[in-house]
N, C-alpha and C. Protein backbone atom coordinates (compact mmCIF):
# COMPACT_ATOMS: atom_id res chain seq x y z
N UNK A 1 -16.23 -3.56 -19.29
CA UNK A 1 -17.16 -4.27 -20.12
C UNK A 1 -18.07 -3.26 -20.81
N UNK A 2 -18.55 -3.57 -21.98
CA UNK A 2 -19.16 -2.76 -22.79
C UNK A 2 -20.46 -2.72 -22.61
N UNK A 3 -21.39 -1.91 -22.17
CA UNK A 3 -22.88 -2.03 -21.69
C UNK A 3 -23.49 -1.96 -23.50
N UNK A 4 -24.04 -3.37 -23.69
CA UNK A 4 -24.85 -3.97 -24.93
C UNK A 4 -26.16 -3.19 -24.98
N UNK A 5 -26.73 -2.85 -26.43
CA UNK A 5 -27.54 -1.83 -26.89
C UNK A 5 -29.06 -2.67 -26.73
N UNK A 6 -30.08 -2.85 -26.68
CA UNK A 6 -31.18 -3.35 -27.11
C UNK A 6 -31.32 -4.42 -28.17
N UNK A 7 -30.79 -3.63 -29.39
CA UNK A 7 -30.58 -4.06 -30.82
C UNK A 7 -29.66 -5.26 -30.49
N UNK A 8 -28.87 -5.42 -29.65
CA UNK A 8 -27.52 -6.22 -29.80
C UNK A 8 -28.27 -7.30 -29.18
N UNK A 9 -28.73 -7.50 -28.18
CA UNK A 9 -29.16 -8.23 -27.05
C UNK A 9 -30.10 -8.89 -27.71
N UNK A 10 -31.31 -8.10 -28.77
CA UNK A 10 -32.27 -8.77 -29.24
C UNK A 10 -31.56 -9.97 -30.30
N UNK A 11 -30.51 -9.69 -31.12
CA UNK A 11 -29.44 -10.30 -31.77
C UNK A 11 -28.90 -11.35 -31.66
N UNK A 12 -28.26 -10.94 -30.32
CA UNK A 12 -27.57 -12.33 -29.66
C UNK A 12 -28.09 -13.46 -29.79
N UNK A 13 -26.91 -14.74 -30.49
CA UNK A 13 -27.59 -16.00 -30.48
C UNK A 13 -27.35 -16.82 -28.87
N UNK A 14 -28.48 -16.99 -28.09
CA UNK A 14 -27.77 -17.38 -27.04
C UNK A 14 -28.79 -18.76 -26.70
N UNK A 15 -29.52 -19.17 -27.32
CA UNK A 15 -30.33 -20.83 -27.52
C UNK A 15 -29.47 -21.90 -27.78
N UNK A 16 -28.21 -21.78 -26.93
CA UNK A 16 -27.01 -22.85 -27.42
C UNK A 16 -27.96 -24.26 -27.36
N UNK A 17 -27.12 -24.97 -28.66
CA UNK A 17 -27.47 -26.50 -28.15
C UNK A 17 -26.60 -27.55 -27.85
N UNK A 18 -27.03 -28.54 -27.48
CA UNK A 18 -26.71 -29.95 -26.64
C UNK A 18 -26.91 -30.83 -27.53
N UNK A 19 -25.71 -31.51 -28.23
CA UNK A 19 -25.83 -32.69 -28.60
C UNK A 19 -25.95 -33.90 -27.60
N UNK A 20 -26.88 -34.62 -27.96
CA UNK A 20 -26.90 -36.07 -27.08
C UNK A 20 -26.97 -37.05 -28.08
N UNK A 21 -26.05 -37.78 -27.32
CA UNK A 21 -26.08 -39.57 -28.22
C UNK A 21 -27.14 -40.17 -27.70
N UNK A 22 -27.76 -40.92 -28.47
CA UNK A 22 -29.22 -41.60 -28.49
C UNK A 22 -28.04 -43.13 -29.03
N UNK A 23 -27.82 -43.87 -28.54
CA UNK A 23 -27.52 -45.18 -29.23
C UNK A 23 -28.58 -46.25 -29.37
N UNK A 24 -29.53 -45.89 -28.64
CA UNK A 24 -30.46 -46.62 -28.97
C UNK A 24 -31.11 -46.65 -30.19
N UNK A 25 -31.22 -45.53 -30.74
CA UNK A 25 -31.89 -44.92 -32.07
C UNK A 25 -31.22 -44.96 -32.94
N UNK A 26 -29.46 -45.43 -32.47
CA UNK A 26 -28.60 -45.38 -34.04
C UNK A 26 -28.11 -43.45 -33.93
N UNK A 27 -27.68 -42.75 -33.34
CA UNK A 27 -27.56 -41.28 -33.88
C UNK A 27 -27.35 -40.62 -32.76
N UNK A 28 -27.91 -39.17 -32.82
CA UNK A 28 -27.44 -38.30 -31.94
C UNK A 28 -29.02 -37.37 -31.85
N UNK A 29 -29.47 -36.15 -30.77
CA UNK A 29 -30.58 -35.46 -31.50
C UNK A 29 -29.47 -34.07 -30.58
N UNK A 30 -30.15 -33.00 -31.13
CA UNK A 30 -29.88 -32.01 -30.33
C UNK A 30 -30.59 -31.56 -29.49
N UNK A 31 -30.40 -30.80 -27.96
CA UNK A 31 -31.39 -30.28 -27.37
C UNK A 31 -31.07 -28.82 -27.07
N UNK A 32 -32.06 -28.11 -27.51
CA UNK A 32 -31.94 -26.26 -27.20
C UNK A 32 -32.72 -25.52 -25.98
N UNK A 33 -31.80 -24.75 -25.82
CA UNK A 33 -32.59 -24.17 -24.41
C UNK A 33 -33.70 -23.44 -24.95
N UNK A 34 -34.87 -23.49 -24.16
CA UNK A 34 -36.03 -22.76 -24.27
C UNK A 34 -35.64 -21.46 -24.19
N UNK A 35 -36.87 -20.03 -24.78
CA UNK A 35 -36.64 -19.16 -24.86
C UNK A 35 -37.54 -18.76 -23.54
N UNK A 36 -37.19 -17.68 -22.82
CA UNK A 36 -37.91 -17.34 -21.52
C UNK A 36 -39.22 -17.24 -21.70
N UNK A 37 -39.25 -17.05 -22.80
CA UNK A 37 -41.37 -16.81 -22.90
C UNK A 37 -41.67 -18.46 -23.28
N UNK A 38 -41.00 -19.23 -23.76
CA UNK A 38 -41.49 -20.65 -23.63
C UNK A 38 -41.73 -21.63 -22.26
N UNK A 39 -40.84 -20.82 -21.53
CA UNK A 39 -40.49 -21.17 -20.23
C UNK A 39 -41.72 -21.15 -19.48
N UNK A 40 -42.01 -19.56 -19.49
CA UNK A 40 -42.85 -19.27 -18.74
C UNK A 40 -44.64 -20.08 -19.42
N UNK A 41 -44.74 -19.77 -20.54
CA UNK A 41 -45.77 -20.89 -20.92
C UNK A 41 -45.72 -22.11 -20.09
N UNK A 42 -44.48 -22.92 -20.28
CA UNK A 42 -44.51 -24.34 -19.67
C UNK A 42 -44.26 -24.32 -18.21
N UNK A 43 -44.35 -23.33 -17.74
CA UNK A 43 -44.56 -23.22 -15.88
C UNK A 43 -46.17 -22.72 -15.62
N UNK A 44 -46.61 -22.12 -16.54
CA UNK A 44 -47.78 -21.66 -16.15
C UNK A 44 -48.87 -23.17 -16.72
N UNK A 45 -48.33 -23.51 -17.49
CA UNK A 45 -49.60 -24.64 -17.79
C UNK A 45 -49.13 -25.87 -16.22
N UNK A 46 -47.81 -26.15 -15.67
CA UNK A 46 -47.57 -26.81 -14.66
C UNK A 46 -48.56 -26.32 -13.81
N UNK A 47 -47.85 -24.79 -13.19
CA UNK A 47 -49.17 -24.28 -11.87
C UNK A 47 -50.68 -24.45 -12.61
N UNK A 48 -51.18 -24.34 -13.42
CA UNK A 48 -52.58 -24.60 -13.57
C UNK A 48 -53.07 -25.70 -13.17
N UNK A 49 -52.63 -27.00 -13.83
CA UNK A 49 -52.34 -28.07 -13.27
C UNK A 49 -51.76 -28.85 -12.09
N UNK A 50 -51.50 -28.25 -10.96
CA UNK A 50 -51.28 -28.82 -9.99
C UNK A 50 -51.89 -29.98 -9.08
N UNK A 51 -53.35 -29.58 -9.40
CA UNK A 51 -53.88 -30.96 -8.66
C UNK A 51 -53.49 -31.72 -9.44
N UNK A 52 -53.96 -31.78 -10.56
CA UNK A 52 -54.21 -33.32 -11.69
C UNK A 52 -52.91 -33.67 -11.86
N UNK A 53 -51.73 -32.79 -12.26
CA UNK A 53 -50.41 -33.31 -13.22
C UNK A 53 -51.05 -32.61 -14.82
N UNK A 54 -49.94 -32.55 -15.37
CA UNK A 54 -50.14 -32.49 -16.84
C UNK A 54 -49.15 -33.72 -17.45
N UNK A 55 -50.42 -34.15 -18.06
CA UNK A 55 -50.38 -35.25 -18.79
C UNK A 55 -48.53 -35.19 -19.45
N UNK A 56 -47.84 -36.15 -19.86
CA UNK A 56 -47.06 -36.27 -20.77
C UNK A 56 -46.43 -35.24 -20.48
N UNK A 57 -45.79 -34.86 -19.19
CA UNK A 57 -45.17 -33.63 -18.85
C UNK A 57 -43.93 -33.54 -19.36
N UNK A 58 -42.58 -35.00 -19.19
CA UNK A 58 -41.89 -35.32 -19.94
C UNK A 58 -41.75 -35.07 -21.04
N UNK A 59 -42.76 -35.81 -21.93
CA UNK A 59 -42.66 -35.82 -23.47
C UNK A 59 -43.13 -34.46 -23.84
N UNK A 60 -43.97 -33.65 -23.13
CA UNK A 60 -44.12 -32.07 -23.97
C UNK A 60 -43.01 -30.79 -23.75
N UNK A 61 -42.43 -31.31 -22.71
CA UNK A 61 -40.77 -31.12 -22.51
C UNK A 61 -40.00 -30.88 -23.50
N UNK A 62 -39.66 -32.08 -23.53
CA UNK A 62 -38.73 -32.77 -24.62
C UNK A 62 -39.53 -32.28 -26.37
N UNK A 63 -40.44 -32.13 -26.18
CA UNK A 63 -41.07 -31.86 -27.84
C UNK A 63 -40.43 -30.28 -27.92
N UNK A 64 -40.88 -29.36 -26.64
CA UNK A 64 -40.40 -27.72 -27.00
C UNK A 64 -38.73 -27.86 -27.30
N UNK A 65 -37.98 -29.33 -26.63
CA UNK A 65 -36.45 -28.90 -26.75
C UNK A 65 -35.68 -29.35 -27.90
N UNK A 66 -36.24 -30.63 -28.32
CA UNK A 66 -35.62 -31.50 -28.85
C UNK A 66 -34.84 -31.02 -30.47
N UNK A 67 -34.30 -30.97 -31.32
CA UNK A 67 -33.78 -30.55 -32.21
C UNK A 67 -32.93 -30.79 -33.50
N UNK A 68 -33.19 -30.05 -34.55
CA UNK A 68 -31.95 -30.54 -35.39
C UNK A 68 -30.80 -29.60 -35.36
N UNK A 69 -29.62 -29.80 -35.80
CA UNK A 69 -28.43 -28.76 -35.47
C UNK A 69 -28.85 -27.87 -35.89
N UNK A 70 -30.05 -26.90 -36.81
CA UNK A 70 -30.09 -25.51 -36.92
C UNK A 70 -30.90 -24.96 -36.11
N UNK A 71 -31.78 -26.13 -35.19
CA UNK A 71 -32.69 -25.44 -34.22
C UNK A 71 -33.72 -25.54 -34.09
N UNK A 72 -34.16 -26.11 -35.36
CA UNK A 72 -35.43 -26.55 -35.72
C UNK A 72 -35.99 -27.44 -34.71
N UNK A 73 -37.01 -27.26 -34.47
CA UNK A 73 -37.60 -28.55 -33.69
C UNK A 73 -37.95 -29.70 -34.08
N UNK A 74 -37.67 -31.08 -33.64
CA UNK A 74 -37.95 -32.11 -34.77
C UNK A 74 -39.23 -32.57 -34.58
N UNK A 75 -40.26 -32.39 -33.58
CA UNK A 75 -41.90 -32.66 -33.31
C UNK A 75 -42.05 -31.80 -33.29
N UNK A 76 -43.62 -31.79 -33.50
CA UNK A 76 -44.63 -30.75 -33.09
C UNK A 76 -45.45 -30.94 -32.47
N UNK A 77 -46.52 -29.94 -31.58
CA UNK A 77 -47.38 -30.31 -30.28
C UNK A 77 -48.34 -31.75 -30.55
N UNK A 78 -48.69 -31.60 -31.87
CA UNK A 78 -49.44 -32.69 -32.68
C UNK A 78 -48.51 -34.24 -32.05
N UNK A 79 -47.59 -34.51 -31.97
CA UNK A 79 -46.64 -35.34 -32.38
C UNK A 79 -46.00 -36.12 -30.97
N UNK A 80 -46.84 -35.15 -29.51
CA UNK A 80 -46.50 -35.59 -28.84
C UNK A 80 -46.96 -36.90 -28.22
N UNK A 81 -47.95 -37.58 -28.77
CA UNK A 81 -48.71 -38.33 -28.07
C UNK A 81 -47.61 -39.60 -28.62
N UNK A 82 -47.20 -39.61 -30.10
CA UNK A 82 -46.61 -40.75 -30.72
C UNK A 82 -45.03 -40.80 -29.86
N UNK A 83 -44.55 -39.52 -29.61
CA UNK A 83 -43.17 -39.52 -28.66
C UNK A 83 -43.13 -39.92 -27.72
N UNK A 84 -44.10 -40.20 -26.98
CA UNK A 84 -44.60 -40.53 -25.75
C UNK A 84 -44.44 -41.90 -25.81
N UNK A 85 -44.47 -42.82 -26.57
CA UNK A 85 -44.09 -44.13 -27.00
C UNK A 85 -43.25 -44.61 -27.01
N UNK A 86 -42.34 -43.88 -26.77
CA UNK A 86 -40.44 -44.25 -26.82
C UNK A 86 -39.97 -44.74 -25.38
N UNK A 87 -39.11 -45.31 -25.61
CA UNK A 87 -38.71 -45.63 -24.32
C UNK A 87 -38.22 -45.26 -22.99
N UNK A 88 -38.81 -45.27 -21.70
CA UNK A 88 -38.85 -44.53 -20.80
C UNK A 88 -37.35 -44.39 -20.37
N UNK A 89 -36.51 -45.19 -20.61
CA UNK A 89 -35.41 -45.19 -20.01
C UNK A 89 -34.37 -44.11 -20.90
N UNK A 90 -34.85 -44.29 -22.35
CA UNK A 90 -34.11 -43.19 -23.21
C UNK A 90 -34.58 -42.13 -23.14
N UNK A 91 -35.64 -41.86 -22.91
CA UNK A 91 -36.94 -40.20 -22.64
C UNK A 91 -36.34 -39.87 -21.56
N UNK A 92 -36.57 -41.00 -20.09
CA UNK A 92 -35.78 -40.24 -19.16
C UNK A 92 -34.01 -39.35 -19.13
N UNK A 93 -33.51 -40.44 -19.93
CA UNK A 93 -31.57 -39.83 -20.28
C UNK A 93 -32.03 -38.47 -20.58
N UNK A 94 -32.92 -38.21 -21.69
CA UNK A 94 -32.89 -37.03 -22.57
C UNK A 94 -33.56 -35.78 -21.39
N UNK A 95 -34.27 -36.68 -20.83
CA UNK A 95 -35.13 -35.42 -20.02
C UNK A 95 -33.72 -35.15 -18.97
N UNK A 96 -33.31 -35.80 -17.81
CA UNK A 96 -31.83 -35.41 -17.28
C UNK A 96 -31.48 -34.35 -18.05
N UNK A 97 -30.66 -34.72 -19.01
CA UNK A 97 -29.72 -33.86 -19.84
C UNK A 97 -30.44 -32.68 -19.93
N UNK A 98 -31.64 -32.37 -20.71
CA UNK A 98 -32.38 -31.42 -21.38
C UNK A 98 -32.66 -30.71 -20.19
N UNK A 99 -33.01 -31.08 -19.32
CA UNK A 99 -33.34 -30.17 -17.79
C UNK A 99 -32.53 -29.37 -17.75
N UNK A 100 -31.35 -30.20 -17.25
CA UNK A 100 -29.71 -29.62 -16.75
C UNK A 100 -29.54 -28.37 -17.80
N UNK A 101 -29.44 -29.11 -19.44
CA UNK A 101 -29.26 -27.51 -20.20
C UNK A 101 -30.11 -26.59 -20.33
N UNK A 102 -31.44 -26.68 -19.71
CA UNK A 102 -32.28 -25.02 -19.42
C UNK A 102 -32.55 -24.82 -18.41
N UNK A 103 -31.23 -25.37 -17.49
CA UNK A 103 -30.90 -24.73 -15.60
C UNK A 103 -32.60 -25.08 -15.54
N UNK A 104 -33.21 -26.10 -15.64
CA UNK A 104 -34.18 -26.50 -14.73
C UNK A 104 -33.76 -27.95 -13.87
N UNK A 105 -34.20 -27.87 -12.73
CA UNK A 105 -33.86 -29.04 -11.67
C UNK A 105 -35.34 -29.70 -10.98
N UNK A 106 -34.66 -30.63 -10.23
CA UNK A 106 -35.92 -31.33 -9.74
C UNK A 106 -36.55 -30.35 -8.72
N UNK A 107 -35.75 -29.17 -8.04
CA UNK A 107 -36.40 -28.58 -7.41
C UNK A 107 -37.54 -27.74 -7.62
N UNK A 108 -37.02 -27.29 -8.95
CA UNK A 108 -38.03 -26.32 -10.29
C UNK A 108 -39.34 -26.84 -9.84
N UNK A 109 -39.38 -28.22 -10.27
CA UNK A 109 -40.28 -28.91 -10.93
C UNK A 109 -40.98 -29.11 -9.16
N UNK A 110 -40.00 -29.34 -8.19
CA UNK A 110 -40.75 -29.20 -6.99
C UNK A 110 -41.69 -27.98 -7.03
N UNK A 111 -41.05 -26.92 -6.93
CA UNK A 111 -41.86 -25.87 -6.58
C UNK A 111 -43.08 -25.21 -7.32
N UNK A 112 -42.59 -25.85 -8.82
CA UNK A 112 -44.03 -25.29 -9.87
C UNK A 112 -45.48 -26.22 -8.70
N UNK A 113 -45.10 -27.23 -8.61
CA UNK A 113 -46.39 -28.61 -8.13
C UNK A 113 -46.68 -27.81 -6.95
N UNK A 114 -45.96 -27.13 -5.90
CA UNK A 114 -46.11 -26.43 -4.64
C UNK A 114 -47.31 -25.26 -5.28
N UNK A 115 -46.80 -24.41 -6.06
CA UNK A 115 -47.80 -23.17 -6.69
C UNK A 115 -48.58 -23.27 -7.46
């Protein structure tokens, strides 16, 4: 195997995305894996929050993942309060899925609430 340069690595497209069918909505959205420094943002605002919860933890989730096929994000932080309105049973599908594709699990989410 070829040991990859800096330059290459910084390069690499590796934010694959996840199409999901939404039939509820009529369509499809995409979901992209977070980039490790987004990650770590959205674990560090979790541990800050441990007593209380952070609000709309779901829906600010789903706002960093959610997508159009070039990557774009289709909300913005502004935008989460109105997403939050959607239906829990379709937010939840998306959150499943969207977890699973940025290898986060319920255990994750255990252990951020632990720290």
């Amino acid at each position: 195997m070829t040991a990859l340069t800096k330059d290459q690595i910084l390069a690499a497209d590796d934010l694959d995305l996840l199409e999901i069918e939404v039939p509820e909505w009529g369509g499809s959205v995409f979901c992209r894996v977070m980039s490790v420094g987004e990650r770590d943002a959205y674990e560090r605002e979790w541990i800050g929050k441990k007593e209380t919860g952070v609000e709309n933890f779901r829906t600010k989730f789903l706002q960093k993942v959610l997508c159009a096929k070039d990557g774009t994000l289709l909300f913005t932080s502004e935008e989460v309060a109105g997403l939050a309105k959607k239906s829990a049973r379709v937010m939840a599908r998306l959150w499943d899925k969207a977890m699973k594709h940025n290898h986060l699990m319920a255990d994750d989410v255990e252990e951020l609430a632990k720290n």
